[in-house]
C-alpha atoms as a PDB file:
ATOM      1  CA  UNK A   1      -1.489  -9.854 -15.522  1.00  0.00           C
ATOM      2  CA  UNK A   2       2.192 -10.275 -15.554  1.00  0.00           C
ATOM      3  CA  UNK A   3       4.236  -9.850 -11.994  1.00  0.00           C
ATOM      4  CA  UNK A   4       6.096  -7.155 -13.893  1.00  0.00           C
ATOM      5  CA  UNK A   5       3.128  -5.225 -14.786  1.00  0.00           C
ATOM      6  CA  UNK A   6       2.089  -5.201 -11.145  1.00  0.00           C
ATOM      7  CA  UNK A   7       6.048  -4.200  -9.699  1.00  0.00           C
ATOM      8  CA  UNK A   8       5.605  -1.531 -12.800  1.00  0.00           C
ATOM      9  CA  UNK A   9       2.384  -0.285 -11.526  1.00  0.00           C
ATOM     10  CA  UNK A  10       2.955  -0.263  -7.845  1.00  0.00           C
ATOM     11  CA  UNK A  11       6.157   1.518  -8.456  1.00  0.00           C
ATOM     12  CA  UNK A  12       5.135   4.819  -8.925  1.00  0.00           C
ATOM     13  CA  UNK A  13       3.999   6.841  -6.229  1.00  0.00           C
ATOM     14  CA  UNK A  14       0.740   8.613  -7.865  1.00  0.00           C
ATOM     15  CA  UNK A  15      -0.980   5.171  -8.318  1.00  0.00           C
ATOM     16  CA  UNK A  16      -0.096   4.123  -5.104  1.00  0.00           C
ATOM     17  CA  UNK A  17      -1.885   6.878  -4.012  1.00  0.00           C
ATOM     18  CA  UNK A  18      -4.928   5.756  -6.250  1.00  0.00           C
ATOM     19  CA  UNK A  19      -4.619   2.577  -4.567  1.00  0.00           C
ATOM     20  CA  UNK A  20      -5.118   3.254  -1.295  1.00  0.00           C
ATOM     21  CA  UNK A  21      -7.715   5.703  -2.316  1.00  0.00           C
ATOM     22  CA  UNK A  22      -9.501   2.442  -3.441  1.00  0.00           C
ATOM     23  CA  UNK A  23      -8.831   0.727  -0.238  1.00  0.00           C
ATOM     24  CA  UNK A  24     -11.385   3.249   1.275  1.00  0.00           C
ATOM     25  CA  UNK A  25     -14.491   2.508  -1.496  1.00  0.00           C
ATOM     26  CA  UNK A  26     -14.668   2.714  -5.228  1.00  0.00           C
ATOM     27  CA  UNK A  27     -14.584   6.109  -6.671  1.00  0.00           C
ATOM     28  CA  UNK A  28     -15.601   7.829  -9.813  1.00  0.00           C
ATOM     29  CA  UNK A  29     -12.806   9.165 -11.559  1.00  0.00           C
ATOM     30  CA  UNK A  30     -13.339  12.646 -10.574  1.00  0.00           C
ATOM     31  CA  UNK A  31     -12.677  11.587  -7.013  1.00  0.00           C
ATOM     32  CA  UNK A  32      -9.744  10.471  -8.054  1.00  0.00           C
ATOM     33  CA  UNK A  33      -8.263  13.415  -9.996  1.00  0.00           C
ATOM     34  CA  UNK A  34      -9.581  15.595  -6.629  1.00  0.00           C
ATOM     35  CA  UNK A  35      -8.319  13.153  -4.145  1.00  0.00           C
ATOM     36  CA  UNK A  36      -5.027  13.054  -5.769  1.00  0.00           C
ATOM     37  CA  UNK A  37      -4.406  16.532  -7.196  1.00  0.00           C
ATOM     38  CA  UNK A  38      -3.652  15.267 -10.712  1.00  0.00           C
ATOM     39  CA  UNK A  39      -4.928  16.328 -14.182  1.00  0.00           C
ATOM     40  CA  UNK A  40      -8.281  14.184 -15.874  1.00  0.00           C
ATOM     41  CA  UNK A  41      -5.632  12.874 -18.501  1.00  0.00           C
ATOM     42  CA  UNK A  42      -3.063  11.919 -16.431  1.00  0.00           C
ATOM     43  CA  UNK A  43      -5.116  10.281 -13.361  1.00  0.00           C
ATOM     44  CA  UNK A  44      -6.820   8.424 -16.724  1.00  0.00           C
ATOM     45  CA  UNK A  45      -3.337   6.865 -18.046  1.00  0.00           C
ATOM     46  CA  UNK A  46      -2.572   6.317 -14.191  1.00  0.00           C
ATOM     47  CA  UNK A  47      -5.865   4.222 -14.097  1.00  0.00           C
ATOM     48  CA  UNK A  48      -4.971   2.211 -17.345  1.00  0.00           C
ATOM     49  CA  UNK A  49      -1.855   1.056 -15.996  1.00  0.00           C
ATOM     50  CA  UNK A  50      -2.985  -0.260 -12.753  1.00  0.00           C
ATOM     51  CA  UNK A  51      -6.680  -1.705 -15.102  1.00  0.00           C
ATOM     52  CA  UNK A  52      -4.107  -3.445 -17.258  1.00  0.00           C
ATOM     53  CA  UNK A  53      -2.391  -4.556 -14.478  1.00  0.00           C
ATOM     54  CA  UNK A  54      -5.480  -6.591 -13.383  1.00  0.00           C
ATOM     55  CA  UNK A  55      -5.137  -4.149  -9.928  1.00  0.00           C
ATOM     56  CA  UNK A  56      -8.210  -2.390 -10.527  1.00  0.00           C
ATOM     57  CA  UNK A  57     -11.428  -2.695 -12.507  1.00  0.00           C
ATOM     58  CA  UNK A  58     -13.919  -0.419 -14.164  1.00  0.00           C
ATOM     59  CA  UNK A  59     -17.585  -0.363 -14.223  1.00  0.00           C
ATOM     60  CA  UNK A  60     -19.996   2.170 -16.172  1.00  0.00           C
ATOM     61  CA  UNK A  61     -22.519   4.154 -13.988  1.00  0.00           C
ATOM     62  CA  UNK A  62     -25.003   6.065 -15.915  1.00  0.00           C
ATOM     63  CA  UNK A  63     -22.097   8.685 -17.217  1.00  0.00           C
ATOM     64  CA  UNK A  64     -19.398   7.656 -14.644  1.00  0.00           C
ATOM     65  CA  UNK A  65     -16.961   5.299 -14.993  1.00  0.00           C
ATOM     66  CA  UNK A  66     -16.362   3.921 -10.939  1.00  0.00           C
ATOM     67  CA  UNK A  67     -12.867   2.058 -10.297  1.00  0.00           C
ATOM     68  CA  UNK A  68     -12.530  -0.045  -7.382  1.00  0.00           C
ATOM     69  CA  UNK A  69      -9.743  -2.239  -6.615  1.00  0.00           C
ATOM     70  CA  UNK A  70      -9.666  -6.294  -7.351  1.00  0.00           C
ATOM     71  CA  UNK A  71      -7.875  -8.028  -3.920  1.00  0.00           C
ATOM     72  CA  UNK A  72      -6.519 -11.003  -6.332  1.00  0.00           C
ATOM     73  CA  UNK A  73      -3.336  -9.345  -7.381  1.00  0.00           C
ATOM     74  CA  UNK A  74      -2.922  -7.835  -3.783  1.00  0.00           C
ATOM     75  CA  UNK A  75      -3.389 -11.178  -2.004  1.00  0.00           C
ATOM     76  CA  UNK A  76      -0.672 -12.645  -4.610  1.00  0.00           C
ATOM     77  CA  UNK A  77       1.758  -9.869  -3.810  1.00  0.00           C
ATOM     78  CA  UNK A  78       0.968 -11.069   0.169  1.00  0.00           C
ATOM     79  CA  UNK A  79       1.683 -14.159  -0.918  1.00  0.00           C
ATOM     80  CA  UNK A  80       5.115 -13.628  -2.267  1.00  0.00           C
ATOM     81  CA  UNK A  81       6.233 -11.365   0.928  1.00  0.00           C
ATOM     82  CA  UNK A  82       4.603 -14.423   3.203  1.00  0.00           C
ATOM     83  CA  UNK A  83       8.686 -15.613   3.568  1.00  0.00           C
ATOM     84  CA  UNK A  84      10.047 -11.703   3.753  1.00  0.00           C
ATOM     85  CA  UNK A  85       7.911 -10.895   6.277  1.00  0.00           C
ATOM     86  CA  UNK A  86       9.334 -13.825   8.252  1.00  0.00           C
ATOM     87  CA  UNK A  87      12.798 -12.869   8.092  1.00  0.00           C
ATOM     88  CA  UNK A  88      11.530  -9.235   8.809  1.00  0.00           C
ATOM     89  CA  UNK A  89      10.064  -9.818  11.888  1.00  0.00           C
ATOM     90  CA  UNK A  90      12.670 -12.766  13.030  1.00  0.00           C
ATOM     91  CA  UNK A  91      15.772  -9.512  12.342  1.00  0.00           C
ATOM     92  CA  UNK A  92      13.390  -7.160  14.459  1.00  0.00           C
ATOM     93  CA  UNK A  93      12.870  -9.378  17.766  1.00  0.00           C
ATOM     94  CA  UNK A  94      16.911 -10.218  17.128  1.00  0.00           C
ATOM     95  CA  UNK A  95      17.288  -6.156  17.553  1.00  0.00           C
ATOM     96  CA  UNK A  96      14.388  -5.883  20.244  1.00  0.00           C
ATOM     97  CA  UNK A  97      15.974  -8.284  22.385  1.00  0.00           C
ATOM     98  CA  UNK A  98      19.350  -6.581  21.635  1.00  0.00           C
ATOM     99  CA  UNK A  99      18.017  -3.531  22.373  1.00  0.00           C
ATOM    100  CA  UNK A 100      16.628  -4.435  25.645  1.00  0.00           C
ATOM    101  CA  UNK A 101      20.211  -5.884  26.588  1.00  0.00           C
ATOM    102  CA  UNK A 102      21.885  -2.227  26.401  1.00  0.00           C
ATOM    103  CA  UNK A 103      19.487  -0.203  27.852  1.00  0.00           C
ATOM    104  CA  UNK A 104      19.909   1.075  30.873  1.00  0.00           C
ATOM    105  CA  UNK A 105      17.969   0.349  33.958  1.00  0.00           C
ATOM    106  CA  UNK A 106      15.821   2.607  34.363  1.00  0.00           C
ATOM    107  CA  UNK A 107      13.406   1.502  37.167  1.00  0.00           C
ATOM    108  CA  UNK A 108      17.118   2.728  39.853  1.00  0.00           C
ATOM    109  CA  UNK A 109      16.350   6.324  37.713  1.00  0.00           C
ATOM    110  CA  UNK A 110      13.208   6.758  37.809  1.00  0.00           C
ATOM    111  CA  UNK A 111      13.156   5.446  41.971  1.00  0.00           C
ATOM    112  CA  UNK A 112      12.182   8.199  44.518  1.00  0.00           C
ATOM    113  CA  UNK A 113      15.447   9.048  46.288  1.00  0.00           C
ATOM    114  CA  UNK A 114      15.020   9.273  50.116  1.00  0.00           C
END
């Protein structure tokens, strides 16, 4: 798995949905293509990109094939956003603190007049 295949194969919005359809429990592929209002075919070449991805895998079940998602490449991917997620949250309590600055007082609003 490449990290290109898995930016490639997050990036579009139907397999996203398959993902977090996968989050829930593994599903046979007719879940999916129910869940997700797509065609057989194209929830099947959805599938292949996120299976050669290394995002999902596959398993026979009698006739079904079940998909269910593999938490390596997703733990990887938390990985990488560990030091975003830093600067994220240090920029939000910047702009909470900010925030609280400006706003107005309003415990002398919200004070029963006499």
């Amino acid at each position: 798995m490449s990290d290109a295949a898995l930016w490639t194969a997050l990036a579009d919005p139907h397999r996203r949905a398959i993902v977090a359809l996968l989050l829930e429990r593994p599903r046979p592929v007719g879940e999916i293509v129910e869940a997700c209002g797509l065609s057989q075919p194209s929830t099947s070449k959805h599938l292949k990109v996120l299976r050669e991805a290394g995002l999902v895998r596959v398993r026979q079940d009698a006739q079904r094939r079940v998909y269910a998602l593999d938490p390596a490449p997703i733990a990887e991917l938390d990985a990488w956003l560990t030091p975003y997620r830093k600067l994220w949250n240090t920029s939000l309590d910047v702009l909470g603190s900010r925030l609280d600055e400006t706003a107005p007082d309003t415990r002398e609003e919200t004070a029963p007049k006499d």
